[in-house]
N, C-alpha and C. Protein backbone atom coordinates (compact mmCIF):
# COMPACT_ATOMS: atom_id res chain seq x y z
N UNK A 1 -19.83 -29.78 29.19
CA UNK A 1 -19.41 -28.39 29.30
C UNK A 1 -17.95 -28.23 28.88
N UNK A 2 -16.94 -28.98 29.37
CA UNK A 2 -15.72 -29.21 28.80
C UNK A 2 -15.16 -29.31 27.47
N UNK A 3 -16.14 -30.37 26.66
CA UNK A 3 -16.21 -29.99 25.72
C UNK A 3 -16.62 -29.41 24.75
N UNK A 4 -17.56 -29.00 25.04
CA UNK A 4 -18.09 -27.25 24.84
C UNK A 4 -16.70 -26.43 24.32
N UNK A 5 -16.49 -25.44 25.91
CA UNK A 5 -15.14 -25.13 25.87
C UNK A 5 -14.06 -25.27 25.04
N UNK A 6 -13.69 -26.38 24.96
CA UNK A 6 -12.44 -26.99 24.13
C UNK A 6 -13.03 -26.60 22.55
N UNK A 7 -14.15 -26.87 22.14
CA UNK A 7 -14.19 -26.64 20.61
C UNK A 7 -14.00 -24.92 20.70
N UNK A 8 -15.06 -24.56 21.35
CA UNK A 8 -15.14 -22.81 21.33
C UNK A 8 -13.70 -22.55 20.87
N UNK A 9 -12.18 -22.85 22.10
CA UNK A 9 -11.18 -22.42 22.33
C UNK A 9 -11.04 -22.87 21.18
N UNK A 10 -10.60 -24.09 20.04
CA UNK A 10 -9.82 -24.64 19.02
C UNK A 10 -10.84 -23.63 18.06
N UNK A 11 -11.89 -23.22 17.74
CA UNK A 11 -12.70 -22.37 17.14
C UNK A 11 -12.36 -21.12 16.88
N UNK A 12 -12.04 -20.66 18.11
CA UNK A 12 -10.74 -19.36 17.94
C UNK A 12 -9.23 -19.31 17.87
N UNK A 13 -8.99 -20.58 18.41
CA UNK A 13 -7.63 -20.47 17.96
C UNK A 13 -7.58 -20.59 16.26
N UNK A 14 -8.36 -21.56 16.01
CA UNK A 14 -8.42 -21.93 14.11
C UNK A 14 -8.96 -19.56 13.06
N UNK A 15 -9.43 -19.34 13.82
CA UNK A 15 -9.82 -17.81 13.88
C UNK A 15 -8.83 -16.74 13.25
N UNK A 16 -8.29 -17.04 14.70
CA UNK A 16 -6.91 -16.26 14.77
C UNK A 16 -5.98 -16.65 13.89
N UNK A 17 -5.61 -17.93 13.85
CA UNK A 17 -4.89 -18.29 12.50
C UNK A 17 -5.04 -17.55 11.40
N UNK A 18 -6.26 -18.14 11.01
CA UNK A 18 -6.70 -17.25 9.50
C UNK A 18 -6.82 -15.89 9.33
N UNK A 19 -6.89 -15.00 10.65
CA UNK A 19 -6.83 -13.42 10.58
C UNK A 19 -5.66 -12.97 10.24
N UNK A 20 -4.37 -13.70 11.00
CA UNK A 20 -3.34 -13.61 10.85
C UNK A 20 -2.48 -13.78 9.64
N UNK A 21 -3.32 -14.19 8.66
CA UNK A 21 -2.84 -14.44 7.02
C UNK A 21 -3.67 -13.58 6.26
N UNK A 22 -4.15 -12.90 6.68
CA UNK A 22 -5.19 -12.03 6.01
C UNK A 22 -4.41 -10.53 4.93
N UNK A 23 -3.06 -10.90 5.67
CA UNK A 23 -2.56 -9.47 5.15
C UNK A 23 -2.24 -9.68 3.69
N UNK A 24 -1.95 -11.14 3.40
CA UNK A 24 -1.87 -11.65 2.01
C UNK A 24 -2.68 -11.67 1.00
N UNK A 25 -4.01 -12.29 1.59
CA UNK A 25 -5.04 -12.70 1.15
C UNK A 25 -5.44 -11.87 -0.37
N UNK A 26 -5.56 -10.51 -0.75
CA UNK A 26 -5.89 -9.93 -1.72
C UNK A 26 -4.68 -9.76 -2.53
N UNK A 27 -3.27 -10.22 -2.25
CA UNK A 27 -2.48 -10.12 -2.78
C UNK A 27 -2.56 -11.04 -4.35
N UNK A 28 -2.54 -10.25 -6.05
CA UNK A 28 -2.57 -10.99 -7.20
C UNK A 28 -1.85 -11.73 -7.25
N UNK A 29 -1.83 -13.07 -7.08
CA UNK A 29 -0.13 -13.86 -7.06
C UNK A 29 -0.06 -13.57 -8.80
N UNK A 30 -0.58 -13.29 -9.85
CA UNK A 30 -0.28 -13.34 -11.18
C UNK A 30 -0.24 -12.08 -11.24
N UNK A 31 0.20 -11.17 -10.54
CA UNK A 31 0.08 -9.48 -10.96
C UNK A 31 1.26 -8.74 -11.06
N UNK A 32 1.09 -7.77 -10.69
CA UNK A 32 2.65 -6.74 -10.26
C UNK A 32 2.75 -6.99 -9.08
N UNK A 33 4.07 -7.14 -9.18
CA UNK A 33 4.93 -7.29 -7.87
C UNK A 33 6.60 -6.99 -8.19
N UNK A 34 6.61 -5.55 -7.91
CA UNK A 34 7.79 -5.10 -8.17
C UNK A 34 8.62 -4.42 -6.85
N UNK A 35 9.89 -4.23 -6.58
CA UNK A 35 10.56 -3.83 -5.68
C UNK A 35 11.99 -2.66 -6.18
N UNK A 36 11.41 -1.38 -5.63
CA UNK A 36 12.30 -0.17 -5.54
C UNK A 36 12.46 0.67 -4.79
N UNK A 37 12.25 2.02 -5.52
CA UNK A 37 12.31 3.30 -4.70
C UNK A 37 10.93 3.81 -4.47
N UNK A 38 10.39 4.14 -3.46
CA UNK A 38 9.54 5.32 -3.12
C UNK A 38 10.06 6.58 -2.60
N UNK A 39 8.98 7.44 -3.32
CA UNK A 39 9.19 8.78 -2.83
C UNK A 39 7.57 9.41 -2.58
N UNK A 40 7.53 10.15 -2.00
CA UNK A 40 6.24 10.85 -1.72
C UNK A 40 6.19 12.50 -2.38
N UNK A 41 4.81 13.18 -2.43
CA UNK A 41 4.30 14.29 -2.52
C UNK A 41 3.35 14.39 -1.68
N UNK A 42 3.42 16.18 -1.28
CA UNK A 42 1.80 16.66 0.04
C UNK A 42 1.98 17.94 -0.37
N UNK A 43 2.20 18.70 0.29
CA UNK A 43 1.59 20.11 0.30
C UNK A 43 1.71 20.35 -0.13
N UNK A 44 2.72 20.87 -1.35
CA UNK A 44 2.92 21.91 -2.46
C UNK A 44 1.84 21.29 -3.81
N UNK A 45 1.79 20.30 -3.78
CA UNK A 45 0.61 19.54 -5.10
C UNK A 45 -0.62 19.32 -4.42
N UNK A 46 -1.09 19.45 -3.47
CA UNK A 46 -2.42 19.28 -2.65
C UNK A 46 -3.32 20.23 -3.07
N UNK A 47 -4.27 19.29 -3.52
CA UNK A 47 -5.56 19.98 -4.17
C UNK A 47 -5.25 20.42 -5.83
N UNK A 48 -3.77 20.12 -6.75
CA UNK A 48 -3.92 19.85 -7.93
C UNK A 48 -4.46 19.15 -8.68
N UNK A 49 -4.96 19.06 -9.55
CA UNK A 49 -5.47 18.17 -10.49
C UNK A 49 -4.73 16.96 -10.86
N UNK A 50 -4.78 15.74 -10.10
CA UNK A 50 -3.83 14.37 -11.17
C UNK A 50 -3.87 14.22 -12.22
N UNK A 51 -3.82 13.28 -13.01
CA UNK A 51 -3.71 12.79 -14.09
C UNK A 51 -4.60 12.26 -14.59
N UNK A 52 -5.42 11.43 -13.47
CA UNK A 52 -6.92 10.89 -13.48
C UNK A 52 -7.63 11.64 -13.20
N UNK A 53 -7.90 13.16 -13.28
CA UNK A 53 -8.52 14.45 -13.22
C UNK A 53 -9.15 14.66 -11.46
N UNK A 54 -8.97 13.67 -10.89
CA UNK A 54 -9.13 14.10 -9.62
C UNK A 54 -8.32 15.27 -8.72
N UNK A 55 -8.71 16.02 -7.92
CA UNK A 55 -7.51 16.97 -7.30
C UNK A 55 -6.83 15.82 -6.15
N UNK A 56 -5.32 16.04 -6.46
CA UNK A 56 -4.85 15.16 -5.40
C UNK A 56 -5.12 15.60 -3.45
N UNK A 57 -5.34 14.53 -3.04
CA UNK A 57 -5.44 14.79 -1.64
C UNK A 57 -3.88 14.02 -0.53
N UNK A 58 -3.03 15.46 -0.53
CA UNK A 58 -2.20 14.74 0.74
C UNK A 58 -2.46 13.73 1.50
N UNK A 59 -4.05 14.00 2.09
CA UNK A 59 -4.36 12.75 2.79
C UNK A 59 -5.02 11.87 3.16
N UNK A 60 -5.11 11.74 1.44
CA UNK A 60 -5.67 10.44 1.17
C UNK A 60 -4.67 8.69 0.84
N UNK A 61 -4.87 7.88 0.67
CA UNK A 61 -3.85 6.82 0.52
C UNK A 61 -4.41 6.68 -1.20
N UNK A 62 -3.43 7.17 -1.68
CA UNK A 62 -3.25 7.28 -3.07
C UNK A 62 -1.78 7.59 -3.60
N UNK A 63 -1.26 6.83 -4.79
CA UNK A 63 0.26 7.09 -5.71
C UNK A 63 -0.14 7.23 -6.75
N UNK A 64 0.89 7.61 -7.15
CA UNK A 64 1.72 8.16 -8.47
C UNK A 64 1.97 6.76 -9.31
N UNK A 65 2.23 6.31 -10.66
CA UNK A 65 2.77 5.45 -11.00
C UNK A 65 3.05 5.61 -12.09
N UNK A 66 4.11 5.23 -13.32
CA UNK A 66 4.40 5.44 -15.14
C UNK A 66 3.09 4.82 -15.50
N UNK A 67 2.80 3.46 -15.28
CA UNK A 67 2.24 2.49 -16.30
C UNK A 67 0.45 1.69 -15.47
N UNK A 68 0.76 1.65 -14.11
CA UNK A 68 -0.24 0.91 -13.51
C UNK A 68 -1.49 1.56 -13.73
N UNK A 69 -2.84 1.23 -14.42
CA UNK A 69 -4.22 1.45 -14.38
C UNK A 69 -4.63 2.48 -13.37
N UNK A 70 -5.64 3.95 -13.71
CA UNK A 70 -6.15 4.45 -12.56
C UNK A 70 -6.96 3.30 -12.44
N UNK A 71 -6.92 3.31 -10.57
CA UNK A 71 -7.82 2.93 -9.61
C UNK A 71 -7.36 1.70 -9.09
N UNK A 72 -6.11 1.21 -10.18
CA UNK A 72 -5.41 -0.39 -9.44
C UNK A 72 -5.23 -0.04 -8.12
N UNK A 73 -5.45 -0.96 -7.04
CA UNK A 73 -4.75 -0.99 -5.74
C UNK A 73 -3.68 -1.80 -5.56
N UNK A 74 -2.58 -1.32 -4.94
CA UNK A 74 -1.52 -2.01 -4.48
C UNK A 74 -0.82 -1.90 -3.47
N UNK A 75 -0.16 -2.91 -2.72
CA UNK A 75 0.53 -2.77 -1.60
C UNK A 75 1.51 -2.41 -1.59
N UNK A 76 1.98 -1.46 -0.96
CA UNK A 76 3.21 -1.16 -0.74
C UNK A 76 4.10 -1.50 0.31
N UNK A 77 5.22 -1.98 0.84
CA UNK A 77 5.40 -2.48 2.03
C UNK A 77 7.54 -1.94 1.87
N UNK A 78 7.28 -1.34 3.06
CA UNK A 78 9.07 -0.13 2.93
C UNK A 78 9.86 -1.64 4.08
N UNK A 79 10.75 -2.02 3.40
CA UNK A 79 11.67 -3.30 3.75
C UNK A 79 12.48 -2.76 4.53
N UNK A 80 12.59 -1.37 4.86
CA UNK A 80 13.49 -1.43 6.20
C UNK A 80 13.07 -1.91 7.33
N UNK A 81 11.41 -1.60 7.02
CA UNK A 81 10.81 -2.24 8.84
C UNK A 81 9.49 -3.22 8.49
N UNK A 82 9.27 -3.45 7.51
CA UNK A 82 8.05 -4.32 7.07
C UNK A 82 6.36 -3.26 7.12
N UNK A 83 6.64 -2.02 7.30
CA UNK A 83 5.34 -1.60 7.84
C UNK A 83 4.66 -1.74 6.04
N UNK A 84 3.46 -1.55 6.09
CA UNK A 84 3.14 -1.67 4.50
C UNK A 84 1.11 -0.89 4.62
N UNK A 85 1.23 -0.39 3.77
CA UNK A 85 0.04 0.44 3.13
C UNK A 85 -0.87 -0.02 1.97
N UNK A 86 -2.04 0.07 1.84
CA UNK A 86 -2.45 -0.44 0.41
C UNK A 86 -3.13 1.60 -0.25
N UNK A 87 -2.55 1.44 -1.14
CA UNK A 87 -3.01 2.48 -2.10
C UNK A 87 -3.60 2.35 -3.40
N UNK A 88 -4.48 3.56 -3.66
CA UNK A 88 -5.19 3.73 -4.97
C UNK A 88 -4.27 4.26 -6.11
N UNK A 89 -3.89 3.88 -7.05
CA UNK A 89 -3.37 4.66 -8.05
C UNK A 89 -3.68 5.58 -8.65
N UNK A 90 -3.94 6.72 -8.75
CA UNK A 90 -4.92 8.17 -9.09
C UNK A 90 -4.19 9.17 -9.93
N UNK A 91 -2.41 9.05 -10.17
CA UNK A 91 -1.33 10.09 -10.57
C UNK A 91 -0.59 9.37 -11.68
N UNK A 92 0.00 9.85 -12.55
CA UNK A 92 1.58 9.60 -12.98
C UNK A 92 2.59 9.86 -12.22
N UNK A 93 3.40 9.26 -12.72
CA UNK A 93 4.99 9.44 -11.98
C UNK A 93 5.46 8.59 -11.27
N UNK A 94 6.30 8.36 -10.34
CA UNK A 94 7.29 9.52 -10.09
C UNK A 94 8.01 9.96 -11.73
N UNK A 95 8.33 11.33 -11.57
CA UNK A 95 9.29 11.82 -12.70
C UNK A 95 10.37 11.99 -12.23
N UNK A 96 11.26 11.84 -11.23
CA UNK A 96 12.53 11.38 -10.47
C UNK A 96 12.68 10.40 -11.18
N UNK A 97 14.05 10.04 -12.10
CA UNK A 97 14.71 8.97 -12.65
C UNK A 97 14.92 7.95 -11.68
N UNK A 98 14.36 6.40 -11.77
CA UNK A 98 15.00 5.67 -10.70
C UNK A 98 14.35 4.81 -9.65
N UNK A 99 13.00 6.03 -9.97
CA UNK A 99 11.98 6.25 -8.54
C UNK A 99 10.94 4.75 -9.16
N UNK A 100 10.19 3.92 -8.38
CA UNK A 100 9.05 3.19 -8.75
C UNK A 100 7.61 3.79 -8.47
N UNK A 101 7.52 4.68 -7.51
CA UNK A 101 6.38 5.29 -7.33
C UNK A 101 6.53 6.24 -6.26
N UNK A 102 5.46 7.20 -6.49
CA UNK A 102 5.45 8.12 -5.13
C UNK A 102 3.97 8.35 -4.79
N UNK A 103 4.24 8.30 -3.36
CA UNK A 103 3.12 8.07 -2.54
C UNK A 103 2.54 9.40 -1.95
N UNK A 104 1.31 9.61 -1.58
CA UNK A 104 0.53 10.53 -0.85
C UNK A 104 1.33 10.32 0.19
N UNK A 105 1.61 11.65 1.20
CA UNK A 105 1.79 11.89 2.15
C UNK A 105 1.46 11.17 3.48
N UNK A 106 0.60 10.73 2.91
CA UNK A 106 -0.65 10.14 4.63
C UNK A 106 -0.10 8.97 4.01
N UNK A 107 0.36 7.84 2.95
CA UNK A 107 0.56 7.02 2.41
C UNK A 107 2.00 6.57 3.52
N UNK A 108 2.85 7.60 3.02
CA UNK A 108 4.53 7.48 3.51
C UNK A 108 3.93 7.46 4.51
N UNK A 109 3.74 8.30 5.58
CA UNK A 109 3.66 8.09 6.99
C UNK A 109 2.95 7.00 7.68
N UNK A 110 2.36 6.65 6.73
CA UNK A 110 1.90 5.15 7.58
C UNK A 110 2.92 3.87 7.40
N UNK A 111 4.06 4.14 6.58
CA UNK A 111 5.55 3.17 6.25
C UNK A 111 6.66 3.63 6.90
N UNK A 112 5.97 4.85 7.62
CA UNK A 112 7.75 5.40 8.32
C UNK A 112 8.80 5.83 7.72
N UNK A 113 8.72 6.41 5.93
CA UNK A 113 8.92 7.17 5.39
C UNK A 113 9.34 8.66 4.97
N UNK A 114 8.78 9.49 6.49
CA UNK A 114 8.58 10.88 5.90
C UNK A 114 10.08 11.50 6.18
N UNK A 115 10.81 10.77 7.38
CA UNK A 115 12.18 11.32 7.85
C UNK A 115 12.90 11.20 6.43
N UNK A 116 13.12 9.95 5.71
CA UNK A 116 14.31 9.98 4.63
C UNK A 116 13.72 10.11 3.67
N UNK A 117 12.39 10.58 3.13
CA UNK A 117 11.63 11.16 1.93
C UNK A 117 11.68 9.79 0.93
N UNK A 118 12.78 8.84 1.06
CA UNK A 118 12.61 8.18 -0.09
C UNK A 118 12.65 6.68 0.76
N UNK A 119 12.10 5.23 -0.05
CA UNK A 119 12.34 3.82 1.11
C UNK A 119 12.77 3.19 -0.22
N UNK A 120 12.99 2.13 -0.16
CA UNK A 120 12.62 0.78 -0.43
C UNK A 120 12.01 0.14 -0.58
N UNK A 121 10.96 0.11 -1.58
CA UNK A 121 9.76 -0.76 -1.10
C UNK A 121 9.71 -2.16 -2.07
N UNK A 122 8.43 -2.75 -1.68
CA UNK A 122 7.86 -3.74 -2.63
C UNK A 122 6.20 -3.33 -2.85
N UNK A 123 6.40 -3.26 -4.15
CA UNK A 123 4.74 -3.02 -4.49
C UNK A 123 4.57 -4.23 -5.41
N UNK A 124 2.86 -4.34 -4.51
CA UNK A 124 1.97 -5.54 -5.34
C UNK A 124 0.93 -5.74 -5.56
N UNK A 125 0.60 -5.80 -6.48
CA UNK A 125 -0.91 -5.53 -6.97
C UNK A 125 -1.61 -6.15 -6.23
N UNK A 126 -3.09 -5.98 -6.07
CA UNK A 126 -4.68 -6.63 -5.53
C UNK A 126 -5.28 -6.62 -6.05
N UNK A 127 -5.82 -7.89 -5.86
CA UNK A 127 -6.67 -8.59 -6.49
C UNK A 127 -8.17 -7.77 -6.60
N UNK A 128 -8.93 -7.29 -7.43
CA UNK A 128 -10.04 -6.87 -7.07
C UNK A 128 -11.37 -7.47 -6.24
């Protein structure tokens, strides 16, 4: 019975380990992985047409980008506090000089974003 137990417990501890690296896991190590500015858009462009002819949704987790593929996903992660998002690419832009991307609304607020409109981030592609 004891050792029963003991594997179960090393079974989940070995578990938990690997959940705990999971946030990496889809990360392209051969992809984009770039670090700048974010900025966001919501209400005043909500329900326009993107670029990828979809109407944008405030709140959905979707950006803006110059060059990245519609439908690439990438992580975004705002380095003042580590919080980080994965988004769909669906827009052009940002057209702010400077900017690396801008995020859906529901996007920023899940990075803690919406107070200073603009972060810091690191974006990185996933792996499909």
């Amino acid at each position: 019975m004891l050792k029963r137990s003991l594997s179960t417990l090393a079974l989940f501890t070995l578990l938990a380990g690997c959940a705990s690296q999971d946030i990496d896991v889809d990360v392209d190590p051969d992809g984009y992985d770039k670090t700048g500015t974010a900025s966001y858009y919501g209400a005043r462009h909500h329900g326009k047409r993107t670029a990828s002819g979809e109407p944008f949704n405030q709140h959905g987790l979707t950006a803006a980008h110059r060059s990245l593929p519609f439908g690439t996903r990438v992580r975004v992660t705002n380095l003042a506090n580590q919080r980080s998002v994965v988004v769909r690419i669906n827009d052009r832009g940002p057209h702010t000089r400077g900017r690396l991307i801008d995020l859906s609304r529901a996007a920023a607020e899940k990075i803690g974003m919406i107070r200073s409109g603009t972060a810091r981030v690191r974006v990185q592609g996933l792996s499909d």
